[in-house]
C-alpha atoms as a PDB file:
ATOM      1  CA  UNK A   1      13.047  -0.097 -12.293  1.00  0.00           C
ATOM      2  CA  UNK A   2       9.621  -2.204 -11.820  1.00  0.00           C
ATOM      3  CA  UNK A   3       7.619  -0.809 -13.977  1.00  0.00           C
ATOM      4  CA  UNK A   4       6.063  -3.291 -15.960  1.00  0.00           C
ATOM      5  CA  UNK A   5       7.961  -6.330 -14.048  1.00  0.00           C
ATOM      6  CA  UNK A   6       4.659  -6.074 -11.441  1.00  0.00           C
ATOM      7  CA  UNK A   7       5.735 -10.189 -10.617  1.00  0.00           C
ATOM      8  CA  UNK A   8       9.096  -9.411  -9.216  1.00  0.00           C
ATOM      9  CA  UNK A   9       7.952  -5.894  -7.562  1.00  0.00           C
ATOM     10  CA  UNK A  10       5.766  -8.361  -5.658  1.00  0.00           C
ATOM     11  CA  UNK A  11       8.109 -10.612  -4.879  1.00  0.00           C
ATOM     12  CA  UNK A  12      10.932  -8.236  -4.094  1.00  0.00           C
ATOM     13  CA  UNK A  13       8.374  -6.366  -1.734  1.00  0.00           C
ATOM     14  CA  UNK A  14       7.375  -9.349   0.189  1.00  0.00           C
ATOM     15  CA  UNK A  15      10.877 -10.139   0.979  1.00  0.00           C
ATOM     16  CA  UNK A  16      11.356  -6.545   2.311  1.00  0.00           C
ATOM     17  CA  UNK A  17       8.674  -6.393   4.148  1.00  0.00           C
ATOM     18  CA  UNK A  18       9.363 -10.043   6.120  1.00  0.00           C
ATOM     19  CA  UNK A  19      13.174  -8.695   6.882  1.00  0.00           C
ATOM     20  CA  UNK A  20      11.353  -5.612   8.271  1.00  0.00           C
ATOM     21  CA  UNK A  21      10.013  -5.962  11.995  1.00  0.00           C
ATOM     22  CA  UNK A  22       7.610  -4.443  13.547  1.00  0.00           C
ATOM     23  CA  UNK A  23       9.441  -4.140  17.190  1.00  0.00           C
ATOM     24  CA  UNK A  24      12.115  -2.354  15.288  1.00  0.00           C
ATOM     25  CA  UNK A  25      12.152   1.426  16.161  1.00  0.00           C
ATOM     26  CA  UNK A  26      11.644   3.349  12.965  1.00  0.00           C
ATOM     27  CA  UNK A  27      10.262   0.291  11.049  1.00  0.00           C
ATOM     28  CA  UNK A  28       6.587   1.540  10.780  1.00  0.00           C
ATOM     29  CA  UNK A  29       7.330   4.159   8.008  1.00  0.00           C
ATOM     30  CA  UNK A  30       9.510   1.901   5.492  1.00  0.00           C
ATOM     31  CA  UNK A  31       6.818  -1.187   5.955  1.00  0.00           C
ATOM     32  CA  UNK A  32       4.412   1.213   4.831  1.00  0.00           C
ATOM     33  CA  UNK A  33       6.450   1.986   1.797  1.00  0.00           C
ATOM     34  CA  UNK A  34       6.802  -1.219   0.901  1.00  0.00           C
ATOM     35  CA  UNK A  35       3.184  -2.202   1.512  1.00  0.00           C
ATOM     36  CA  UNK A  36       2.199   0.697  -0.770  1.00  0.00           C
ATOM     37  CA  UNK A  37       4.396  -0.336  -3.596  1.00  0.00           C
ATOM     38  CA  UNK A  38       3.179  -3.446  -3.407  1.00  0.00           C
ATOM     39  CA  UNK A  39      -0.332  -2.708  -3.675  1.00  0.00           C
ATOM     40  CA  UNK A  40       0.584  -0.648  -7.082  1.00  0.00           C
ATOM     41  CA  UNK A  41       2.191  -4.081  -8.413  1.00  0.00           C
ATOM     42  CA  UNK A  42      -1.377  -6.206  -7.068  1.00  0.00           C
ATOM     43  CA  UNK A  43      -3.556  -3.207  -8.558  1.00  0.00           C
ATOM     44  CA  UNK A  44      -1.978  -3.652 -11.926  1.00  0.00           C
ATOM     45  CA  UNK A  45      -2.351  -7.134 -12.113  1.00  0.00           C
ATOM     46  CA  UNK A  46      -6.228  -6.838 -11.294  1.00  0.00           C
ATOM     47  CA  UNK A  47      -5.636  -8.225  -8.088  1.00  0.00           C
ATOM     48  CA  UNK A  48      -7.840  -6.151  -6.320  1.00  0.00           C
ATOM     49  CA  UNK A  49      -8.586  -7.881  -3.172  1.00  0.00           C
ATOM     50  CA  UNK A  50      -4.810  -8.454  -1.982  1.00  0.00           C
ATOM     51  CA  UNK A  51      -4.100  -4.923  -2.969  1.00  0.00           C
ATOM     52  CA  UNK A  52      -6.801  -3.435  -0.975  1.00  0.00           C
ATOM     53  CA  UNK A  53      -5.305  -5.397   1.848  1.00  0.00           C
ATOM     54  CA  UNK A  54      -1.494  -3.926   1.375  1.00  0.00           C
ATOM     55  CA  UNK A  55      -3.024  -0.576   0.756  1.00  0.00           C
ATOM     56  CA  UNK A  56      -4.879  -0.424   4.149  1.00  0.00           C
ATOM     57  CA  UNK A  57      -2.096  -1.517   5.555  1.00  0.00           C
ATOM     58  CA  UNK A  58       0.062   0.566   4.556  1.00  0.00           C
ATOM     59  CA  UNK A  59      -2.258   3.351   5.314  1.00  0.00           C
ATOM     60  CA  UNK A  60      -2.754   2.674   8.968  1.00  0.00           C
ATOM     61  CA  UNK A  61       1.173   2.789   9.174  1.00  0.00           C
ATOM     62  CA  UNK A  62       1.327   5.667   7.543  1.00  0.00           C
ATOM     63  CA  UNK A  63      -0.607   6.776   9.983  1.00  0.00           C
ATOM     64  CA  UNK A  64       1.350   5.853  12.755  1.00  0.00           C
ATOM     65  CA  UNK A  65       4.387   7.144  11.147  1.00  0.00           C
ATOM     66  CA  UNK A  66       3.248  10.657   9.821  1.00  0.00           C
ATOM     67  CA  UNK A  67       0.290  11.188  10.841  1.00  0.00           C
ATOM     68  CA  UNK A  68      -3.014  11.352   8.594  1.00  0.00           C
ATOM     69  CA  UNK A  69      -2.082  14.959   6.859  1.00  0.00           C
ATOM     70  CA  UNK A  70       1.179  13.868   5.688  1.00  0.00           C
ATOM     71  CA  UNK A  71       2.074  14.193   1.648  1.00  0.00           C
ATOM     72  CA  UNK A  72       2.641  10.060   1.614  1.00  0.00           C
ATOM     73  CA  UNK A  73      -0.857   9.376   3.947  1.00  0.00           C
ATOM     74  CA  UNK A  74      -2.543  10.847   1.145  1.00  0.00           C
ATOM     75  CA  UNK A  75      -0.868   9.269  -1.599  1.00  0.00           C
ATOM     76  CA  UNK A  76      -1.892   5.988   0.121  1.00  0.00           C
ATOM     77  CA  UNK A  77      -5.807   7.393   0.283  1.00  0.00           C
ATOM     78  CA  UNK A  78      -5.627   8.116  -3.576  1.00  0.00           C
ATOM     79  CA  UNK A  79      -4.375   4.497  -4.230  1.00  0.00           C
ATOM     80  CA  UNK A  80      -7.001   3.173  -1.694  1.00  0.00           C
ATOM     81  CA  UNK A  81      -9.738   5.027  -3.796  1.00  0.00           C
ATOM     82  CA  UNK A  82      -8.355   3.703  -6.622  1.00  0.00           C
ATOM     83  CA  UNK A  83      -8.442   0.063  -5.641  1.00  0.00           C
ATOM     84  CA  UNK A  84     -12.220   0.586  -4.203  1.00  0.00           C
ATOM     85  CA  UNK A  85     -13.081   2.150  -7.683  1.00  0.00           C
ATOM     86  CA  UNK A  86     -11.738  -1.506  -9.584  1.00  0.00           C
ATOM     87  CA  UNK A  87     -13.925  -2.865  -6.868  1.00  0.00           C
ATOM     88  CA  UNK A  88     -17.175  -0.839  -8.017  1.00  0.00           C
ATOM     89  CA  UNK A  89     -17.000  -0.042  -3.998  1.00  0.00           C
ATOM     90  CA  UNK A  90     -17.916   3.592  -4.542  1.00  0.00           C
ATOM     91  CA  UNK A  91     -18.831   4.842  -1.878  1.00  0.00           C
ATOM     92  CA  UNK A  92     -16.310   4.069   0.324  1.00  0.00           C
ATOM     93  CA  UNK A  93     -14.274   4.986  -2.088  1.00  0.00           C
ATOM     94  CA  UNK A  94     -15.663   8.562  -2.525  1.00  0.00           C
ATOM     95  CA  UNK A  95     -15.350   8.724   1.628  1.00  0.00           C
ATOM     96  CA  UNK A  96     -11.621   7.948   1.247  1.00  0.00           C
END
């Protein structure tokens, strides 16, 4: 439904993750959803610096959520090495 609309993706992310809370029981695996699709919609418009920001955070609630095995944890890792590799930060991004 986004793809290509990368603008609104950010914008429709951003409102879903400020009606999210982090008290809320549950919330830590759906705020890292929508910090991880929002890091795909900064990554393709070159914004590498906020992206790397929603990716690690999504990552460490990932963590939290599933624990750093799960299928989605290492989705977020691949995206993370991804953003490092824009970044020319390779070798964090080979430790990823």
């Amino acid at each position: 439904q986004w793809r290509g609309h990368h603008t609104e993706a950010i914008a429709f992310n951003n409102d879903a993750i400020a009606a999210l809370s982090d008290a809320w029981p549950g919330s830590s695996g759906w705020l890292a959803e929508g910090y991880f699709s929002l890091s795909v919609s900064q990554d393709q418009l070159k914004d590498y610096k906020t992206a790397e920001n929603s990716v690690r955070n999504s990552l460490s609630r990932f963590i939290k959520a599933q624990g750093p095995d799960s299928g989605w944890t290492s989705r977020v890792r691949m995206q993370l090495a991804r953003i490092l590799t824009a970044e020319k930060n390779f070798d964090e991004a080979e430790s990823t």
